[in-house]
N, C-alpha and C. Protein backbone atom coordinates (compact mmCIF):
# COMPACT_ATOMS: atom_id res chain seq x y z
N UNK A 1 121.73 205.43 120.33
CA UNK A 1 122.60 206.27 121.12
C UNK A 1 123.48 205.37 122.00
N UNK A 2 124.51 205.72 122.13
CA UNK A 2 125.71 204.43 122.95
C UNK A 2 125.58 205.13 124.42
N UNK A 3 126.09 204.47 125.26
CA UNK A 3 126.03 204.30 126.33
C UNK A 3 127.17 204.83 126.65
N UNK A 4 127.48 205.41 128.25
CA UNK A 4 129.36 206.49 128.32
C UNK A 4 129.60 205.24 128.82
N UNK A 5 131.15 205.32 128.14
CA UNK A 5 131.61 204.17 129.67
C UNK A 5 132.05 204.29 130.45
N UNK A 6 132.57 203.08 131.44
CA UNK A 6 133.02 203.97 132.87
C UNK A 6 134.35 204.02 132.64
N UNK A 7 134.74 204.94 133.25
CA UNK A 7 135.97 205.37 133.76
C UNK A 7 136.70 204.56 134.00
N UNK A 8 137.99 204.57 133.99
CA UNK A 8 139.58 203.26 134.29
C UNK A 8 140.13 203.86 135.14
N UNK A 9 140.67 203.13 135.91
CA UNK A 9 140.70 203.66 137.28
C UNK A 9 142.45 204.27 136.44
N UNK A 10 143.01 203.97 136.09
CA UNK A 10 144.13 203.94 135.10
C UNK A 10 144.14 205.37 134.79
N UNK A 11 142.82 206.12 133.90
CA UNK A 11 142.77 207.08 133.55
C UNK A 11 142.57 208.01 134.15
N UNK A 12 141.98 207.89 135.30
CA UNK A 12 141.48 209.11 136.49
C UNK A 12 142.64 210.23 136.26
N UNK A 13 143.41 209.98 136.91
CA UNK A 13 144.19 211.31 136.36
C UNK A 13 144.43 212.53 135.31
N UNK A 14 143.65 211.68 133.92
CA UNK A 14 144.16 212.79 133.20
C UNK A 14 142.02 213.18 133.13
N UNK A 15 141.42 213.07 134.46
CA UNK A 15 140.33 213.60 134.34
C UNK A 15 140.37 214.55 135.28
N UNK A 16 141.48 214.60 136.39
CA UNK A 16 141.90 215.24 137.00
C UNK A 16 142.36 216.55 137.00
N UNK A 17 143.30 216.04 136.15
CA UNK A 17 144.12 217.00 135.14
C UNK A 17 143.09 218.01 134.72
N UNK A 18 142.39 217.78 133.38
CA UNK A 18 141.46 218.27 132.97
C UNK A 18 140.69 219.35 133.67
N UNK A 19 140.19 218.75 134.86
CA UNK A 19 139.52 219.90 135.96
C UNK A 19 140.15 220.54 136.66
N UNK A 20 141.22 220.35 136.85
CA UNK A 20 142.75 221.55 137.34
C UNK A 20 142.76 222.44 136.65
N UNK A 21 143.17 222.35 135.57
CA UNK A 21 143.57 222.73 134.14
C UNK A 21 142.45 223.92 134.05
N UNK A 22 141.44 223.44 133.82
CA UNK A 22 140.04 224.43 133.52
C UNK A 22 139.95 225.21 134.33
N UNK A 23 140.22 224.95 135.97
CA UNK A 23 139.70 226.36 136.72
C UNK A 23 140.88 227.08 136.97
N UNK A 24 142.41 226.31 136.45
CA UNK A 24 143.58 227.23 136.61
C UNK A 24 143.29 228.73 135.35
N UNK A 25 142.84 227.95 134.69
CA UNK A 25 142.70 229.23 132.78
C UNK A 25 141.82 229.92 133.68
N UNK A 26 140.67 229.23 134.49
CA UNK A 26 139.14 230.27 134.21
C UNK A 26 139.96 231.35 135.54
N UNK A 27 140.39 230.97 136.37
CA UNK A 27 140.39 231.76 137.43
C UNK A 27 141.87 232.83 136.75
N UNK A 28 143.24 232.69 136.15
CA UNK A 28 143.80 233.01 135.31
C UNK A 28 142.62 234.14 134.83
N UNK A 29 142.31 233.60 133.81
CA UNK A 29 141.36 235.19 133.06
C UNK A 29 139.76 235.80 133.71
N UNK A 30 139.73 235.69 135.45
CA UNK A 30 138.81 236.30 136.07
C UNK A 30 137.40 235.76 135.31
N UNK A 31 137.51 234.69 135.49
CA UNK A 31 136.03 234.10 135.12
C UNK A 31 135.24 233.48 135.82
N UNK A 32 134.10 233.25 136.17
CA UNK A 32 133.26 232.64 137.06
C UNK A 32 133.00 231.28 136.55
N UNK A 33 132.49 230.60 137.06
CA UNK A 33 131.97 229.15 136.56
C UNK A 33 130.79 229.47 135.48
N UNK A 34 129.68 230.32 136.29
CA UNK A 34 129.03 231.09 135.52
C UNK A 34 129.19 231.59 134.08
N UNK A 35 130.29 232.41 134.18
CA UNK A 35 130.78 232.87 132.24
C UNK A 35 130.77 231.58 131.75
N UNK A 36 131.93 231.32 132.34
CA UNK A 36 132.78 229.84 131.72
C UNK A 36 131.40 229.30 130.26
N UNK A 37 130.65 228.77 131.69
CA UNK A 37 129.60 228.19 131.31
C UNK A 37 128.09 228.77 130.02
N UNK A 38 128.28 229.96 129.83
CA UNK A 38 127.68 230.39 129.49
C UNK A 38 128.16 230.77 128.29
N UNK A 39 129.87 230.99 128.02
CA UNK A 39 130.48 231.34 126.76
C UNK A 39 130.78 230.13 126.12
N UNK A 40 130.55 228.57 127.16
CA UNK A 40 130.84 227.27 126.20
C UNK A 40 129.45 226.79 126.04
N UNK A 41 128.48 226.91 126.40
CA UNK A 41 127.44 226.48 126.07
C UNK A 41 126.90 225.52 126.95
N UNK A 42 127.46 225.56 127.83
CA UNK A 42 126.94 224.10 128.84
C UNK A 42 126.74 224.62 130.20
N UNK A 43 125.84 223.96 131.22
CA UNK A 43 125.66 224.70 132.66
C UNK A 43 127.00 224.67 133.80
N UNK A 44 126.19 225.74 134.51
CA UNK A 44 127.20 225.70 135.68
C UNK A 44 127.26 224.74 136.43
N UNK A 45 126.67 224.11 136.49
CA UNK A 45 126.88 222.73 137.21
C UNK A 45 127.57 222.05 136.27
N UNK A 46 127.63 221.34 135.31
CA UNK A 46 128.41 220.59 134.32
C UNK A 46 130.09 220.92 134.61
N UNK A 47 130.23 222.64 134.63
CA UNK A 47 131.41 222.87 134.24
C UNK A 47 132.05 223.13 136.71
N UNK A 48 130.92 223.20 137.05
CA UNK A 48 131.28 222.87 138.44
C UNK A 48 132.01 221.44 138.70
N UNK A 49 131.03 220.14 138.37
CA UNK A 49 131.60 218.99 138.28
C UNK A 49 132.90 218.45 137.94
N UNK A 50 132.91 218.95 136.57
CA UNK A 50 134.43 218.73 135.66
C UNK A 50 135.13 219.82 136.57
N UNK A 51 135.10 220.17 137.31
CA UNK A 51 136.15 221.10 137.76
C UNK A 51 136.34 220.60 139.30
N UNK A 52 135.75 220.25 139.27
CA UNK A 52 135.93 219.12 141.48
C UNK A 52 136.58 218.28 140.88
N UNK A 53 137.67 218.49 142.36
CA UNK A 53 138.89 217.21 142.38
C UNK A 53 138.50 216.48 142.91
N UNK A 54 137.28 216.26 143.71
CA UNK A 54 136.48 214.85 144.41
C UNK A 54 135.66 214.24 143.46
N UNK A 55 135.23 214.27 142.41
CA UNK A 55 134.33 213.97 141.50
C UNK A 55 134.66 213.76 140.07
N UNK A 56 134.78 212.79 139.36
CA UNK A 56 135.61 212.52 138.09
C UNK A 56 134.33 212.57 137.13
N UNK A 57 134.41 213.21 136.38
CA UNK A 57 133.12 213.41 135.30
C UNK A 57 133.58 213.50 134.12
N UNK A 58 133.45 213.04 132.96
CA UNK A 58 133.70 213.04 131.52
C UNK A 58 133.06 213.76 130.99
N UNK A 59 133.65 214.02 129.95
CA UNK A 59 132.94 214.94 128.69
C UNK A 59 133.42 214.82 127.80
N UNK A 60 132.22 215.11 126.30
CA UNK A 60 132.65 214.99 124.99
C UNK A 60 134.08 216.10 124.53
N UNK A 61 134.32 215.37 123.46
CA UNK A 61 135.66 216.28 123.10
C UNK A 61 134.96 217.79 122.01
N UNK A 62 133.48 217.38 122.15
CA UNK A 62 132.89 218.53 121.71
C UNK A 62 132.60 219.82 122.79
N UNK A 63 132.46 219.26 124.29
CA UNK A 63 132.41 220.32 125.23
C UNK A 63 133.96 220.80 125.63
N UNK A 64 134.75 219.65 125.50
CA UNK A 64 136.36 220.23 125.75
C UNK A 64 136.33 221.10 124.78
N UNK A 65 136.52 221.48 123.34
CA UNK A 65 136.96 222.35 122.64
C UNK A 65 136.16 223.41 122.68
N UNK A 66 134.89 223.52 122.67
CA UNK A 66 134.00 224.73 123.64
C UNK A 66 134.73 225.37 124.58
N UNK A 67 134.95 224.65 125.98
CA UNK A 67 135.62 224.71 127.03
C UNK A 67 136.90 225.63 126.60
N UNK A 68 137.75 225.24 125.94
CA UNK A 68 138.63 225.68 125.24
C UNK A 68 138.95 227.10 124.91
N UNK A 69 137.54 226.75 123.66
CA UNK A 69 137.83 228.10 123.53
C UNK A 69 137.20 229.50 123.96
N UNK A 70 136.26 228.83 124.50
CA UNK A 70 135.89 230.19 125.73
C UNK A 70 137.13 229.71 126.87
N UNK A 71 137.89 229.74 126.72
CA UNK A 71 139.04 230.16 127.90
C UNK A 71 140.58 230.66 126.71
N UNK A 72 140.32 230.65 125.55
CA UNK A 72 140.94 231.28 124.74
C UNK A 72 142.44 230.13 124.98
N UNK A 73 142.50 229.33 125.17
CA UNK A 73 143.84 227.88 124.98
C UNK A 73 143.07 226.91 123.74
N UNK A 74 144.28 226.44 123.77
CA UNK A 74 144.19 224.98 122.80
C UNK A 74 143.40 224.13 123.86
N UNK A 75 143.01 222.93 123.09
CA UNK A 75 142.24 221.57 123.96
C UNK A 75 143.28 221.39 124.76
N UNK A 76 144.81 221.08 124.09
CA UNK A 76 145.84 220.00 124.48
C UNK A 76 146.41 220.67 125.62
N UNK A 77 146.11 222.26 125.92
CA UNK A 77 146.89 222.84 126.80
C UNK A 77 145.89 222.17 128.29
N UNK A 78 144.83 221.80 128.07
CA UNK A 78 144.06 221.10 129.23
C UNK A 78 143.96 220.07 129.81
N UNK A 79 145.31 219.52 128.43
CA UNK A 79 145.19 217.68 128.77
C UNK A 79 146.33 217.62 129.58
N UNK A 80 147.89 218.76 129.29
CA UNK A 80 149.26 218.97 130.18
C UNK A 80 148.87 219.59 131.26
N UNK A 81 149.58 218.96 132.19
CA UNK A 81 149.77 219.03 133.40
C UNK A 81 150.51 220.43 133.76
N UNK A 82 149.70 221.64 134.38
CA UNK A 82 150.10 223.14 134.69
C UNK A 82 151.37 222.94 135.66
N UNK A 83 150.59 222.09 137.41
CA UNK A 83 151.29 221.89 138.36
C UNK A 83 151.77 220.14 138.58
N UNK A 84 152.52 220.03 138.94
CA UNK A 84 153.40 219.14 139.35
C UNK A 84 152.59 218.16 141.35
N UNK A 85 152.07 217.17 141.09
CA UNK A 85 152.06 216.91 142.71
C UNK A 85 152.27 217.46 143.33
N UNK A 86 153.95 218.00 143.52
CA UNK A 86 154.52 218.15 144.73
C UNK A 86 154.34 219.49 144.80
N UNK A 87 153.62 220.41 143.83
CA UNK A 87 153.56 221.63 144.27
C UNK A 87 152.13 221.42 144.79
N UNK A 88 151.50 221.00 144.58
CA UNK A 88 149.68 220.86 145.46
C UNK A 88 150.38 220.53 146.92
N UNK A 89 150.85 219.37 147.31
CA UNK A 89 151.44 219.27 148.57
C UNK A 89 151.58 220.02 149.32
N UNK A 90 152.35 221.08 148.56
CA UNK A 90 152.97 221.99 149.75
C UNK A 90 152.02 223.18 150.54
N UNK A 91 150.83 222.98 149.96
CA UNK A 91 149.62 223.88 151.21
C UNK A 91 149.80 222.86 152.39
């Protein structure tokens, strides 16, 4: 079994992304972390983690397309960027 590797500081962002992305769809179609989690197969904590913007957590591209499609999008719609920086800013 291989070992994960770490993270690039390079890449952080599009892990970022990723957990934006996921609770923009889940909260979008009135979902709890709870469903989420329960229609992709993985816990609420897992899909809590990947979804904190303080906390960078990876996952297989087998739980992204899960992820996916219990939120009824493509993978790739999770990898593009919804919001822009400068709109987070402005709270």
């Amino acid at each position: 079994m291989s070992k994960a590797r770490p993270i690039k500081p390079e890449n952080k962002h599009y892990y970022e992304t990723i957990g934006m992305n996921i609770s923009i769809y889940r909260k979008y179609r009135n979902m709890t972390q709870e469903v989420l989690a329960e229609e992709a197969g993985i816990s609420k904590a897992h899909v809590a983690t990947i979804e904190s913007p303080g906390q960078i957590k990876s996952c297989s591209l087998e739980t992204l397309f899960d992820i996916a499609r219990a939120l009824g999008c493509e993978p790739a719609q999770l990898l593009t960027p919804i919001l822009k920086q400068e709109d987070l800013n402005k709270n």
